[in-house]
C-alpha atoms as a PDB file:
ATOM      1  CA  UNK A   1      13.285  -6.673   1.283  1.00  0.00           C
ATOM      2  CA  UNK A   2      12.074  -3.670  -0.375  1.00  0.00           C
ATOM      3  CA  UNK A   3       8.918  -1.202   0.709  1.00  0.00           C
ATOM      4  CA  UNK A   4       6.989  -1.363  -2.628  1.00  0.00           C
ATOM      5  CA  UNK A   5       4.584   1.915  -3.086  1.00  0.00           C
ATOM      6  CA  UNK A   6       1.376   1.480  -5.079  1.00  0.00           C
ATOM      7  CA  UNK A   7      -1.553   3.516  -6.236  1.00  0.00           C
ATOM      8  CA  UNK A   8      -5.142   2.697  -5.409  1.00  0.00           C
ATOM      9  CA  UNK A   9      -8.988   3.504  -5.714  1.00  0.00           C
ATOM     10  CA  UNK A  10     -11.826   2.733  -3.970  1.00  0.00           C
ATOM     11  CA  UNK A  11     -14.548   1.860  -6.263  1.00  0.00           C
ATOM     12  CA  UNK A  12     -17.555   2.703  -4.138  1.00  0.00           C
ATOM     13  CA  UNK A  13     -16.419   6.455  -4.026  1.00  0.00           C
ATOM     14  CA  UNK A  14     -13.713   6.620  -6.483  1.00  0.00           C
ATOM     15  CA  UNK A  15     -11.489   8.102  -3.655  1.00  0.00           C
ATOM     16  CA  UNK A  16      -7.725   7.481  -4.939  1.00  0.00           C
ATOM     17  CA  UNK A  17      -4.451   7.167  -2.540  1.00  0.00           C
ATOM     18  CA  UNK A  18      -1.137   5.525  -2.513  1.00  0.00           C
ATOM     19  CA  UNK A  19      -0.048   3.320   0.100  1.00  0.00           C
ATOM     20  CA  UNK A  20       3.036   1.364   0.597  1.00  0.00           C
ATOM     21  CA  UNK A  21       4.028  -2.199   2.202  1.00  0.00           C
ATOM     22  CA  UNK A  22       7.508  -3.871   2.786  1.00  0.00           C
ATOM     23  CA  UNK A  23       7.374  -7.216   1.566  1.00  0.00           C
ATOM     24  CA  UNK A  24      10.071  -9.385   0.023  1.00  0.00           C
ATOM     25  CA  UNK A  25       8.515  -9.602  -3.548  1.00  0.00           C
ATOM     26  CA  UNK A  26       6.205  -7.502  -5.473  1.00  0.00           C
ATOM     27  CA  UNK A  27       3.633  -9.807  -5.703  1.00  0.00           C
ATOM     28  CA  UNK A  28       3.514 -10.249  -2.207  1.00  0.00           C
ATOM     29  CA  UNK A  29       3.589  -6.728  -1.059  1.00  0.00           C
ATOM     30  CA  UNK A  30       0.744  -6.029  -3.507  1.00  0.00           C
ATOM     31  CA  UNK A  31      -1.410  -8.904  -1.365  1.00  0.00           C
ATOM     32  CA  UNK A  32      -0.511  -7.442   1.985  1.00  0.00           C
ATOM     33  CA  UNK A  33      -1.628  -3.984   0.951  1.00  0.00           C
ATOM     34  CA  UNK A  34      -4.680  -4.892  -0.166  1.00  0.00           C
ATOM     35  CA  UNK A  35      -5.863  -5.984   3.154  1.00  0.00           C
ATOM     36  CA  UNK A  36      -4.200  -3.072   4.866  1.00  0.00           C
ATOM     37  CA  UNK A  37      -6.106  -0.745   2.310  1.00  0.00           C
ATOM     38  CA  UNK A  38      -9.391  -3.061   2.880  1.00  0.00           C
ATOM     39  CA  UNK A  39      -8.913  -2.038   6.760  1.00  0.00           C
ATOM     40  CA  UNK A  40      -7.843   1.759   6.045  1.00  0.00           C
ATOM     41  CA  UNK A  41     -10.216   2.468   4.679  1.00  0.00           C
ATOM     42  CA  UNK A  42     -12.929   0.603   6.135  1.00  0.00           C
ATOM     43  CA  UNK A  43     -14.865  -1.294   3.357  1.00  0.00           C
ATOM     44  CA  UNK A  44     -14.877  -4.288   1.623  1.00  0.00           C
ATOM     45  CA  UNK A  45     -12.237  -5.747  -0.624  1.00  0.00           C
ATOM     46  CA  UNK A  46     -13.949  -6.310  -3.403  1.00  0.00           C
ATOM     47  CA  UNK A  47     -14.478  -2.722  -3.276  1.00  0.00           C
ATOM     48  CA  UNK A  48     -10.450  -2.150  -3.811  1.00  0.00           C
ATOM     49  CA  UNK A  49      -8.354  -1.841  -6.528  1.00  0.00           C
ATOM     50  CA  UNK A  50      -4.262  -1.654  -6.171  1.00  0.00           C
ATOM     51  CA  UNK A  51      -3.254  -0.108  -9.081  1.00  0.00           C
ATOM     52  CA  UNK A  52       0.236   0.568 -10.604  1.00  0.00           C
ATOM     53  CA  UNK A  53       3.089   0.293  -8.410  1.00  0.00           C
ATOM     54  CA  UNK A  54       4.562   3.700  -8.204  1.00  0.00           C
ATOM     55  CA  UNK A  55       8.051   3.344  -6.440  1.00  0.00           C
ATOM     56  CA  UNK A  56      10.116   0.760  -5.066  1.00  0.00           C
ATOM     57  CA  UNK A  57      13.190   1.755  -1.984  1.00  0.00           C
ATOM     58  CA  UNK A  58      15.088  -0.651  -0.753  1.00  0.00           C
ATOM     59  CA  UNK A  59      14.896  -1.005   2.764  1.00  0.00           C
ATOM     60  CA  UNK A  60      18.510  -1.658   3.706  1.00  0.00           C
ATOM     61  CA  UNK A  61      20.661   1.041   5.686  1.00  0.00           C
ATOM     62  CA  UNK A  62      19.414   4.309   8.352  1.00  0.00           C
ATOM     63  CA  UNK A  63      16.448   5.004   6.078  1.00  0.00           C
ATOM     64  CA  UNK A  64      13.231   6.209   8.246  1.00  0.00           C
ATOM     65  CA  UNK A  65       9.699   4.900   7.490  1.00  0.00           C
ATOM     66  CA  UNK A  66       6.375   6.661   9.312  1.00  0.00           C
ATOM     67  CA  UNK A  67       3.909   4.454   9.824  1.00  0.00           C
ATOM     68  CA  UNK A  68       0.719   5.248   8.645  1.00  0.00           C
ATOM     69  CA  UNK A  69      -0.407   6.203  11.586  1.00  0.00           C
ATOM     70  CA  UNK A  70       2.068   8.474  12.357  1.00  0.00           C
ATOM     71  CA  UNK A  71       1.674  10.676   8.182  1.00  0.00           C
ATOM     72  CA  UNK A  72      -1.961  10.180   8.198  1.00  0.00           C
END
């Protein structure tokens, strides 16, 4: 597993973010987010686009992740 970081905008507003998901692939993390982002940030998700993916860490060993709760 890896937590996958990607870039995205909000159409509607053009508001632009990053948010990240741990998934097993790419392709799957990049699903998951979407919905998370949909929920976030409280609109449709049509009106989301996930963008480039900016980082990938794996998620192996006494690495610390804040949820986004807690770094909002």
């Amino acid at each position: 597993m890896a937590r996958y970081l990607f870039a995205y905008e909000v159409k509607s507003t053009g508001r632009k973010g990053e948010f990240s998901w741990t998934a097993d692939s790419e392709e799957a993390a990049r699903e998951l987010v979407h919905a998370k982002i949909t929920d976030f940030e409280f609109t449709e998700p049509e009106d989301i686009v996930v963008g480039d993916l900016l980082e990938v860490k794996e998620t192996t060993g006494n690495q610390y992740y804040e949820c986004e709760g807690c770094s909002a």
